[in-house]
Structure formats: structure tokens, C-alpha cells
C-alpha atoms as a PDB file:
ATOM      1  CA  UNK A   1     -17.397  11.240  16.026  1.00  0.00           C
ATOM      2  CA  UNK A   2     -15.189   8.908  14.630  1.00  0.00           C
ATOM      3  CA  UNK A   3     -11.733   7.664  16.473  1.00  0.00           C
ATOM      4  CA  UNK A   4      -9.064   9.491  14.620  1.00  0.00           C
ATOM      5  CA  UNK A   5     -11.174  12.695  15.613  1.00  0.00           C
ATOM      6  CA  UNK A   6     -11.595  11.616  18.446  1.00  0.00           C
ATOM      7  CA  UNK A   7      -7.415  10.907  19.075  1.00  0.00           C
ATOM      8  CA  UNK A   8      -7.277  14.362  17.061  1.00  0.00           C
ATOM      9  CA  UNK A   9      -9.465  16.221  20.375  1.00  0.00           C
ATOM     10  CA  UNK A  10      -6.896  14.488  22.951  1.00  0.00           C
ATOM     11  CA  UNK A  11      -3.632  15.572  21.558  1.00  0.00           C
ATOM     12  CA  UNK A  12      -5.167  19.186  20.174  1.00  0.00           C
ATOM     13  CA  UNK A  13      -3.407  22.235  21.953  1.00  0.00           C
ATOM     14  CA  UNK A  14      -5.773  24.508  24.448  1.00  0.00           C
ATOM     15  CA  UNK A  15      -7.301  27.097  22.519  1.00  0.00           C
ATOM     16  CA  UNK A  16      -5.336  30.658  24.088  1.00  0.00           C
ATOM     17  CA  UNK A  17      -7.174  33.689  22.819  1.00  0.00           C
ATOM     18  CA  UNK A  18      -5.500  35.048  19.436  1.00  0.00           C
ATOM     19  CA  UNK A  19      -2.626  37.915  19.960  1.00  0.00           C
ATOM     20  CA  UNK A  20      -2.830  41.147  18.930  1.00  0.00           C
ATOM     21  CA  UNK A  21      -0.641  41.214  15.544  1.00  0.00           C
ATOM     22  CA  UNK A  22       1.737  43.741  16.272  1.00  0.00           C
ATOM     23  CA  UNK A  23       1.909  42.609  19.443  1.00  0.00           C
ATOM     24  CA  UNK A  24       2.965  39.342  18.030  1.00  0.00           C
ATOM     25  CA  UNK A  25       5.476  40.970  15.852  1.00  0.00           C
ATOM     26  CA  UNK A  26       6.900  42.749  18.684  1.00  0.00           C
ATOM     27  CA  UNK A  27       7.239  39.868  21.019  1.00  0.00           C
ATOM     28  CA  UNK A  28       7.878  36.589  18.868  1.00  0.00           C
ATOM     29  CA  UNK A  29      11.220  35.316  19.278  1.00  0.00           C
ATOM     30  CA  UNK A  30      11.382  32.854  15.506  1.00  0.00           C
ATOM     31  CA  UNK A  31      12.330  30.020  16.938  1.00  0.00           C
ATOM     32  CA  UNK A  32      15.850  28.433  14.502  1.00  0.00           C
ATOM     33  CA  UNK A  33      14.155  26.436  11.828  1.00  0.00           C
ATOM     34  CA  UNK A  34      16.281  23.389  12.442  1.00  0.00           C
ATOM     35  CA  UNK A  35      14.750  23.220  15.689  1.00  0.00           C
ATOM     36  CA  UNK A  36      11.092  24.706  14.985  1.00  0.00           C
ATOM     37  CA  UNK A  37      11.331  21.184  12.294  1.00  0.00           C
ATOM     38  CA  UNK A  38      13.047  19.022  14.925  1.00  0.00           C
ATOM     39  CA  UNK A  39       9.874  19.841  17.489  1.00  0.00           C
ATOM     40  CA  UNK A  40       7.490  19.440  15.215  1.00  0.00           C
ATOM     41  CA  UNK A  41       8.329  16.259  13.708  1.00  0.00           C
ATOM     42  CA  UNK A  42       8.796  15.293  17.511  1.00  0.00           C
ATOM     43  CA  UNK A  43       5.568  15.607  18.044  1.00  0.00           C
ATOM     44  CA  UNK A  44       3.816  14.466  15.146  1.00  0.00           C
ATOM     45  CA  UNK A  45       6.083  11.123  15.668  1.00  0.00           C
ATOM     46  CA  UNK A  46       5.270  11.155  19.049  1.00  0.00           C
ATOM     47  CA  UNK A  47       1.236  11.720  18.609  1.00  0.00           C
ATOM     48  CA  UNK A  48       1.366  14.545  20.622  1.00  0.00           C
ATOM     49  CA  UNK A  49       0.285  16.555  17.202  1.00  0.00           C
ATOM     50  CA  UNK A  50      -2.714  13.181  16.538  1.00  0.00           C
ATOM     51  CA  UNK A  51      -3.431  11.703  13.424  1.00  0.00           C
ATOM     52  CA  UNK A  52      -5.270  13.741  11.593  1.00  0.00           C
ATOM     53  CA  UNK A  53      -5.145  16.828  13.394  1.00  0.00           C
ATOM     54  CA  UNK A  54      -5.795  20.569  11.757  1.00  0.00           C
ATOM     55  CA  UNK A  55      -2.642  22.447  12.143  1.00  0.00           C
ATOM     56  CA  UNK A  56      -4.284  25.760  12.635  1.00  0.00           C
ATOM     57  CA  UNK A  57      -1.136  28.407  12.479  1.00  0.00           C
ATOM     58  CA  UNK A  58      -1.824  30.536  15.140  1.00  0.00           C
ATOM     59  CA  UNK A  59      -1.983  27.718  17.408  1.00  0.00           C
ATOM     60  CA  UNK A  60       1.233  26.189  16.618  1.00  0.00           C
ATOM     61  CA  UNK A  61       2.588  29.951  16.490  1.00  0.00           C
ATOM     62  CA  UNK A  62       1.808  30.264  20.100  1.00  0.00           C
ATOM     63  CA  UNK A  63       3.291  26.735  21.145  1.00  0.00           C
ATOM     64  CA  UNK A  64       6.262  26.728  18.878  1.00  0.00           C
ATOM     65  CA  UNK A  65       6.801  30.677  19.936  1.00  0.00           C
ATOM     66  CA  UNK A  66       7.588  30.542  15.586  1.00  0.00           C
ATOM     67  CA  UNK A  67       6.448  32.450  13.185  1.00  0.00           C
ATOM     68  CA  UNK A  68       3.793  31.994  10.154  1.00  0.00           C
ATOM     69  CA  UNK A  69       6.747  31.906   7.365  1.00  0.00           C
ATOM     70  CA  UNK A  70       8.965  29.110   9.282  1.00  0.00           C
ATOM     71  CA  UNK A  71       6.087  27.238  10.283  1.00  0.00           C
ATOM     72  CA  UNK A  72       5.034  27.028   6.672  1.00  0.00           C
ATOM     73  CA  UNK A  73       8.077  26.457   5.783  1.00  0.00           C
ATOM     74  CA  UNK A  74       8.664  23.851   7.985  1.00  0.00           C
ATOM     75  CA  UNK A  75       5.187  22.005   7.622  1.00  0.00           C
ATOM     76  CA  UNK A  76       5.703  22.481   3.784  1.00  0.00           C
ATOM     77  CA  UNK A  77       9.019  20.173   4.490  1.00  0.00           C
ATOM     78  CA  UNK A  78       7.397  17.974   6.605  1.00  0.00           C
ATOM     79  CA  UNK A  79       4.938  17.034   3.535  1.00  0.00           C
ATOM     80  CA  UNK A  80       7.866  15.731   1.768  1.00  0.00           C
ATOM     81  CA  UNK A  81       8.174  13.557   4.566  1.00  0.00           C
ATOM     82  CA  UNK A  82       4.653  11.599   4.553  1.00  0.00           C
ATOM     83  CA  UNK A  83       3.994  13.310   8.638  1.00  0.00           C
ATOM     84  CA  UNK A  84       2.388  16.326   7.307  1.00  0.00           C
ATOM     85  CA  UNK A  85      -0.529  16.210   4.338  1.00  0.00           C
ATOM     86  CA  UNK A  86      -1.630  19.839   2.625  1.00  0.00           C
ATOM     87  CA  UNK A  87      -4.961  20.510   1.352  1.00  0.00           C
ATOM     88  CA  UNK A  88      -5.431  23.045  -1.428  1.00  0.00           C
ATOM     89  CA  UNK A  89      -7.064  26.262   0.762  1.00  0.00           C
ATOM     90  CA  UNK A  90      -7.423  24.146   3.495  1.00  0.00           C
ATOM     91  CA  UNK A  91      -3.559  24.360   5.282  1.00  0.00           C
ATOM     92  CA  UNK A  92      -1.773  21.773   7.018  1.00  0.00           C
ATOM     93  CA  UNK A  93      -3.081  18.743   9.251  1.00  0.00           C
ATOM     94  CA  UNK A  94      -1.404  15.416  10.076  1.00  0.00           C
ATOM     95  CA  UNK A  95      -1.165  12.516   8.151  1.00  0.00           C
ATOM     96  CA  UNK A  96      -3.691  10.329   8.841  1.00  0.00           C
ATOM     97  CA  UNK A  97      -3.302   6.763   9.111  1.00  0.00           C
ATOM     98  CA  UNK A  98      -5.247   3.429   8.544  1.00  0.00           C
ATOM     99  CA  UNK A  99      -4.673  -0.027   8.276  1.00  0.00           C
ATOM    100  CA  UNK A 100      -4.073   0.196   4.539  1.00  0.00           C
ATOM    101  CA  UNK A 101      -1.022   2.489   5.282  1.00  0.00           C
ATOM    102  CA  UNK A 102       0.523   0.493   7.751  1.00  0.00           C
ATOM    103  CA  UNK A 103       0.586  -2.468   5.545  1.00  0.00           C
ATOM    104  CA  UNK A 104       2.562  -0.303   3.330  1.00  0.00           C
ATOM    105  CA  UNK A 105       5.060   0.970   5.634  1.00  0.00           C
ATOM    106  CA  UNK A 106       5.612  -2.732   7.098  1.00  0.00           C
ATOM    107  CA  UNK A 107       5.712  -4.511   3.686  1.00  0.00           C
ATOM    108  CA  UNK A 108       8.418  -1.685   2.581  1.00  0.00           C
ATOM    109  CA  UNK A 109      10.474  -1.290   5.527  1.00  0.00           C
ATOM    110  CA  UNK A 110      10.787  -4.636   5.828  1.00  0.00           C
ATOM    111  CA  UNK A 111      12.678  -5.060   2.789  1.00  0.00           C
ATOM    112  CA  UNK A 112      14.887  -2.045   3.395  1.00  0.00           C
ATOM    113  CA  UNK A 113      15.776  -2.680   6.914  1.00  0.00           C
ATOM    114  CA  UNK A 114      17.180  -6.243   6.129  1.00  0.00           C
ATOM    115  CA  UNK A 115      19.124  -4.900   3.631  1.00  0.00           C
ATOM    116  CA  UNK A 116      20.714  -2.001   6.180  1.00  0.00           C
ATOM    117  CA  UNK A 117      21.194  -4.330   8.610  1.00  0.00           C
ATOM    118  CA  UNK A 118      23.036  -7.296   6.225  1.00  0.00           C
ATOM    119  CA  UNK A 119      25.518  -3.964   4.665  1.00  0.00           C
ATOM    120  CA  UNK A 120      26.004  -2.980   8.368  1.00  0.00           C
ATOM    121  CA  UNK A 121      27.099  -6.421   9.750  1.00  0.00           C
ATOM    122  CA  UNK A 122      29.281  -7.268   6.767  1.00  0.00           C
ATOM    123  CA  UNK A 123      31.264  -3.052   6.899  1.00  0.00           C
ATOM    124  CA  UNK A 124      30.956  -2.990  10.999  1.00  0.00           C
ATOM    125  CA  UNK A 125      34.228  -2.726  13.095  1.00  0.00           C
ATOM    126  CA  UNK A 126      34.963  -2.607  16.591  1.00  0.00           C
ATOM    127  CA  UNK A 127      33.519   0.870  17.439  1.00  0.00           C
ATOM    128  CA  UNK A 128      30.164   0.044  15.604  1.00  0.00           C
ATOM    129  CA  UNK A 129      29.782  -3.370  17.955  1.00  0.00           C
ATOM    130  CA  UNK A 130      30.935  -1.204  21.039  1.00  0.00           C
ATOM    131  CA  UNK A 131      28.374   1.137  20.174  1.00  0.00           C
ATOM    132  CA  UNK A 132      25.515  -1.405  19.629  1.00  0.00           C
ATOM    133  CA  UNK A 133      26.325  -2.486  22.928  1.00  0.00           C
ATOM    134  CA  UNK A 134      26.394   0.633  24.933  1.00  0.00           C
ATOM    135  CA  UNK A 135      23.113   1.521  22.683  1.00  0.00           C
ATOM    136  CA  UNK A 136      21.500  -1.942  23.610  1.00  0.00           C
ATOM    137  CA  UNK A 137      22.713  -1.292  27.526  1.00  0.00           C
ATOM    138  CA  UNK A 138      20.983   2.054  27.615  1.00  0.00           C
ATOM    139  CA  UNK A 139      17.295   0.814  26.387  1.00  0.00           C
ATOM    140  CA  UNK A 140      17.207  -2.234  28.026  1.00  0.00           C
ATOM    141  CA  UNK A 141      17.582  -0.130  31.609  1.00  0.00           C
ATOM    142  CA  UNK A 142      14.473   2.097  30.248  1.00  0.00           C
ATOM    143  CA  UNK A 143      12.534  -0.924  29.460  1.00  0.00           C
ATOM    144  CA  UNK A 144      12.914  -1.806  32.890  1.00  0.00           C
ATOM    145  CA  UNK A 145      11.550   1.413  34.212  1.00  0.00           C
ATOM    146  CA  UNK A 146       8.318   2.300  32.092  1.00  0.00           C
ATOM    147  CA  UNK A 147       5.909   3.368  34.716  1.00  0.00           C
ATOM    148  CA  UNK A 148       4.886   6.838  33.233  1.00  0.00           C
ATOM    149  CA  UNK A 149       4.207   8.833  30.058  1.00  0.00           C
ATOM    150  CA  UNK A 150       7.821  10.220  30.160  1.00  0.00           C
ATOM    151  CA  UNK A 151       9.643   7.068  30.982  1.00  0.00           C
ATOM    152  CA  UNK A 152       7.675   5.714  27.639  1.00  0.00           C
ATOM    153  CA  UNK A 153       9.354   8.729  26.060  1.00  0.00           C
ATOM    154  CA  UNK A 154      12.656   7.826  26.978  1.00  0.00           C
ATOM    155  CA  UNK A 155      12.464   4.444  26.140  1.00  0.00           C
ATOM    156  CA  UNK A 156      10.937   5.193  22.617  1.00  0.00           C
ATOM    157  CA  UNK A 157      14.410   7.584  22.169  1.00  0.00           C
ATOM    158  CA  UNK A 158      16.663   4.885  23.375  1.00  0.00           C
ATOM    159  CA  UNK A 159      15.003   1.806  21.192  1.00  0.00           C
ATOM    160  CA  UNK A 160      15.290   4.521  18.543  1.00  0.00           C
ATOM    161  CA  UNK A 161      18.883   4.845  18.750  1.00  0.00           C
ATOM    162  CA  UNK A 162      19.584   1.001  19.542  1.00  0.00           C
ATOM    163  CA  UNK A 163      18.261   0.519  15.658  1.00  0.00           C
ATOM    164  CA  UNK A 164      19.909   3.095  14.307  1.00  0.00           C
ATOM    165  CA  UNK A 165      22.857   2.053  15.845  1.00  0.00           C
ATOM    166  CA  UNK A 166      22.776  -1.616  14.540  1.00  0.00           C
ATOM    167  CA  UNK A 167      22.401  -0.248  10.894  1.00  0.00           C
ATOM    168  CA  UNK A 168      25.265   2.769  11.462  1.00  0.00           C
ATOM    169  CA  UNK A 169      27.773   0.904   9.245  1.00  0.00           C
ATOM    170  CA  UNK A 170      25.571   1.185   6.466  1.00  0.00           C
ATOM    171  CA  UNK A 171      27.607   2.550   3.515  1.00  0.00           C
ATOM    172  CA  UNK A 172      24.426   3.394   1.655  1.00  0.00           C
ATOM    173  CA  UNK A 173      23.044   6.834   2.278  1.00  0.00           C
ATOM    174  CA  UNK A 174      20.114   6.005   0.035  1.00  0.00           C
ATOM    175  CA  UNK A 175      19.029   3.219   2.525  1.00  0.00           C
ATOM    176  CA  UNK A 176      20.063   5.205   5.782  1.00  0.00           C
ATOM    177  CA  UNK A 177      17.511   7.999   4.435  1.00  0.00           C
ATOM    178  CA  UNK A 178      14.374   5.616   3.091  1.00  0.00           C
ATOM    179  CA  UNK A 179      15.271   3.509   5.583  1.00  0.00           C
ATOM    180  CA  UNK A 180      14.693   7.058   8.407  1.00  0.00           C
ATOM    181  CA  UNK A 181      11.708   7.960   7.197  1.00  0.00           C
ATOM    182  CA  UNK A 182       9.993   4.194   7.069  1.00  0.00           C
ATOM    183  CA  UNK A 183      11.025   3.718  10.387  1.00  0.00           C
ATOM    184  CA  UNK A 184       9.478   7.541  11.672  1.00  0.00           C
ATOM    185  CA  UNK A 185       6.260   6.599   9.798  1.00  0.00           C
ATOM    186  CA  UNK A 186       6.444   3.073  11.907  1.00  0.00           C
ATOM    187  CA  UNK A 187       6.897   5.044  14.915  1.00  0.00           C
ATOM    188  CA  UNK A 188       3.814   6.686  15.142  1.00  0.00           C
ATOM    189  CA  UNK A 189       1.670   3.795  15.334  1.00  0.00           C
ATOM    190  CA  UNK A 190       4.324   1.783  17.468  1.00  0.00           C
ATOM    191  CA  UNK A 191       3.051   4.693  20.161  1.00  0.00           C
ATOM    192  CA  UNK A 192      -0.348   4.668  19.612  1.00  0.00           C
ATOM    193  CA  UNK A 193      -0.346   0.913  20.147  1.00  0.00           C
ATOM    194  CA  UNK A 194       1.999   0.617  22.976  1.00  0.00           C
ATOM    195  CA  UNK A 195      -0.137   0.832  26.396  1.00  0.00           C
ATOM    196  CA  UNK A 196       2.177   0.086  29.140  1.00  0.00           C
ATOM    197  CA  UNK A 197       6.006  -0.970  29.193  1.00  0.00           C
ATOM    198  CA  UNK A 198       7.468  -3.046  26.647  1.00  0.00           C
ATOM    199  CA  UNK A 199       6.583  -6.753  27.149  1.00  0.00           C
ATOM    200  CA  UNK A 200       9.038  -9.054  28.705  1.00  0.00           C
ATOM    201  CA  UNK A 201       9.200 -11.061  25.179  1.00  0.00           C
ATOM    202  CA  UNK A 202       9.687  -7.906  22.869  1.00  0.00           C
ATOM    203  CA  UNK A 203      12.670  -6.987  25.221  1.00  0.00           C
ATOM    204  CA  UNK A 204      14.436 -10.604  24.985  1.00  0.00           C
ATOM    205  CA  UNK A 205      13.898 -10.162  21.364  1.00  0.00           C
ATOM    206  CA  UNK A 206      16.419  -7.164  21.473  1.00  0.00           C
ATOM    207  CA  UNK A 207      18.718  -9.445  23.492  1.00  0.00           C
ATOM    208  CA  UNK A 208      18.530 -12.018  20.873  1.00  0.00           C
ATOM    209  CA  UNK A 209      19.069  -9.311  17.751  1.00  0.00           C
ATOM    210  CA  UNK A 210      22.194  -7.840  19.336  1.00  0.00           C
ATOM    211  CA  UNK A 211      23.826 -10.844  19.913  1.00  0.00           C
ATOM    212  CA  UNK A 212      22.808 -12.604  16.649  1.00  0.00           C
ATOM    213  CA  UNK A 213      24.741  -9.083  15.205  1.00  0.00           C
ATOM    214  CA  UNK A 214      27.825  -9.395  17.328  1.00  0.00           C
ATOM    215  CA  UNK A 215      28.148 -12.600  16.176  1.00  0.00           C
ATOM    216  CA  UNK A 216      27.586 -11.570  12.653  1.00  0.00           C
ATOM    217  CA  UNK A 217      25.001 -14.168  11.671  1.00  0.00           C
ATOM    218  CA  UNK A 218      23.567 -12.266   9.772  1.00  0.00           C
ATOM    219  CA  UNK A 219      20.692 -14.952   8.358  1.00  0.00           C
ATOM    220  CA  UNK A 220      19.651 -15.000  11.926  1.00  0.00           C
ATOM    221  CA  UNK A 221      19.934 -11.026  12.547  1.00  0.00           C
ATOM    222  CA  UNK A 222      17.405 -10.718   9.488  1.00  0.00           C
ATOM    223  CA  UNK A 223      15.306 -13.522  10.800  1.00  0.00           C
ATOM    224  CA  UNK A 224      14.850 -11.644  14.238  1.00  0.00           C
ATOM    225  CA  UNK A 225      14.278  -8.326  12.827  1.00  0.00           C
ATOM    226  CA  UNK A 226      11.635  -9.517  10.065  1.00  0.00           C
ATOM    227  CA  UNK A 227       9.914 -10.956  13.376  1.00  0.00           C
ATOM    228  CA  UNK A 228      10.275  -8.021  15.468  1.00  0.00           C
ATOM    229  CA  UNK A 229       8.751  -5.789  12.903  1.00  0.00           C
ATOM    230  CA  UNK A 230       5.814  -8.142  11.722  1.00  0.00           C
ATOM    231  CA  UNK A 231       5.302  -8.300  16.024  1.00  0.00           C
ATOM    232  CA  UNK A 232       4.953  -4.737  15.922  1.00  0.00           C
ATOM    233  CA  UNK A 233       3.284  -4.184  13.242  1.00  0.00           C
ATOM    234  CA  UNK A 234       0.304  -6.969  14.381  1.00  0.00           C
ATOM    235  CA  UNK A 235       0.394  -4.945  17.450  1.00  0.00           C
ATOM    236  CA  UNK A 236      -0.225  -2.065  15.592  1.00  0.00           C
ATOM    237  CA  UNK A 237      -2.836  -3.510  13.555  1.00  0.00           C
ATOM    238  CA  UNK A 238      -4.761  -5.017  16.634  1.00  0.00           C
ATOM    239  CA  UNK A 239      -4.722  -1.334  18.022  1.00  0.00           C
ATOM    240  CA  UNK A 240      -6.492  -0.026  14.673  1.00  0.00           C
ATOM    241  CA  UNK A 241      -9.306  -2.264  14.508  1.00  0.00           C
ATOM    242  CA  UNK A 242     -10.059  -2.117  18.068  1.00  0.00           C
ATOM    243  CA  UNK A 243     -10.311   1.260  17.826  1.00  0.00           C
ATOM    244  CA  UNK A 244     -12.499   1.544  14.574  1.00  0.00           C
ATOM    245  CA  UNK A 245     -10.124   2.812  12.151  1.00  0.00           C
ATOM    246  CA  UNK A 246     -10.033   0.648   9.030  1.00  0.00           C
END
């Protein structure tokens, strides 16, 4: 059995015996497809829905409490996005991942990040620093508390929102959105890789990118963050070979 299968058994739904089909027309409340996409992409992100996984539909009917149409509808969109693959007669699963996609992602992102953050530091005002602050203040107090799967959680959402908040003043909705989706794809091996809390040098390295920002040095606030995501990504890589998947 191979890793990714493996990771695909952990985060695969209990089986729940299959509903009777009217009875599931009767009973199923379609969950609003902005939401039913939200959770999903949640969870894929989150490796909750592993690498790899089949995405049989009347599982994710019964956890999503959605129906066939807007979960094809929704996986369908998700394709677009790189989290969800579809195989002809075969349905849905999620995107695997490998060393060789990583590499990718990193050598991309990398490029477009820097370019976010240099547009965001030269446009910013006074509410975007504020914000980078509070943003900053929020994740450093739930890298100080990661003790349990759910405190990782939180801390994934609030490093999530510190980045986004130190590229907000962006003016270019072209590298917001590439920009969204590299960083997403990044995500889900960032949590595969990440074992405990954040280390005590990753978190000073947040310290360091803020203020190097506020300052508006923005030679040194593209220095840091070309660091932070090669650290990452080596992390990331370290996490795929030790675990077989090439």
C-alpha cells in the first residue's frame, strides 16, 4: 500500500450504510453552494479530504448533507482550481501531490508573491499597516498555543490571513487571484508537513517580515519572504521523501 493511500485511508469518511433514495429526497436539506464549495475546499486544503482520495458522492452527500447536482457542481469548480482532478467515468478524487508538484508551486509562487508584496508596500496606507499589525498580533498568540489538532487549525487560519493581509494593497486582481490559488495549493503540504507548533525560528521570521513591511524596505520584505517560502517548502519536501512519495 503505498503512502498517499495510505494518508487517503486516514482522512476517508466512515462508511454509513447508503439511504433509501426517496428518503434522501425527502430529507436532504441542499446545503447553499457558496458554502457546500467553501467546506469542501476547507477540507481538501486542510487534508481532511487526503491526497488522492476517491470522492465517492454518496459519501460526501451524507457529510456535506448536499446534493448530487451541487456537489458536482461544486467538485467540477474545484477542478478549475488544481484541489480536485476528474477522471473520465471514474468521478472526482483529490489532487494528488508529489515532489515534482511542489517544486512547481514553490518556483511559481515565489515569483508572484514578491511581486504582491513589492505593489502592496509601495499602494499601502495607514489602515493596511494597522491591519498587518492586528493580523500579525492575532497569529503570533496562536503560535504560542499549538497543543492540539484544533489549535493547529486556528493558527493555519490566522497565518493565512497575516499573508493575505500584507499583500491587501495589491492593486492587481490578476496577482491577488494566481497569487490565492498558489498559496491554497502551498497549504496543503504546509499541513501535511507541520507536526507540532510552529518552530520558535519560523515565528521570529514573521516578526522580522512585518516589520521589514512597516518600514517599507521592501528589498528586505522580499528577501524574508523568498526565505520563508523556500523554509517551507524544504520542510515540505523533507516530509515527502520521508514518507515515500517521490
Amino acid at each position: 500500500m503505498s503512502t498517499q493511500e495510505k494518508i487517503v485511508r486516514r482522512g476517508r469518511p466512515k462508511k454509513a450504510k447508503a439511504p433509501d433514495v426517496e428518503q434522501v429526497a425527502s430529507e436532504t436539506v441542499d446545503i447553499e453552494p457558496t458554502d457546500l464549495r467553501a467546506r469542501l475546499r476547507d477540507d481538501v486544503i486542510s487534508c481532511e479530504l487526503a491526497p488522492g482520495q476517491r470522492l465517492k458522492l454518496d459519501e460526501l452527500r451524507s457529510r456535506y448533507n448536499a446534493s448530487v447536482g451541487s456537489l458536482r457542481e461544486a467538485l467540477t469548480h474545484m477542478v478549475s482550481e488544481g484541489l480536485v482532478s476528474a477522471e473520465a467515468n471514474r468521478g472526482f478524487c483529490v489532487a494528488p501531490i508529489s515532489l515534482t508538484d511542489l517544486e512547481d508551486i514553490t518556483e511559481i509562487r515565489l515569483d508572484i508573491e514578491k511581486k504582491a508584496l513589492a505593489q502592496s508596500i509601495e499602494h499601502g496606507d495607514d489602515q493596511w499597516e494597522a491591519n498587518i499589525v492586528a493580523a500579525y498580533h492575532m497569529m503570533a498568540k496562536a503560535e504560542a498555543t499549538v497543543t492540539s489538532p484544533t489549535d493547529r487549525r486556528v493558527w493555519v487560519e490566522r497565518h493565512s490571513r497575516f499573508h493575505e493581509a500584507l499583500i491587501a494593497a495589491c492593486p492587481s486582481n490578476w496577482l491577488l487571484r494566481f497569487r490565492s490559488l498558489l498559496f491554497d495549493q502551498a497549504q496543503r503540504y504546509r499541513t501535511l508537513s507541520i507536526r507540532k507548533s510552529p518552530s520558535p525560528g519560523r515565528i521570529d521570521e514573521h516578526r522580522q517580515l512585518m516589520e521589514a513591511v512597516l518600514e517599507r524596505n521592501t528589498e528586505r520584505a522580499c528577501e524574508i519572504i523568498e526565505s520563508h517560502i523556500h523554509g517551507t517548502a524544504e520542510n515540505a519536501r523533507k516530509w515527502l521523501i520521508d514518507n515515500g512519495i517521490h
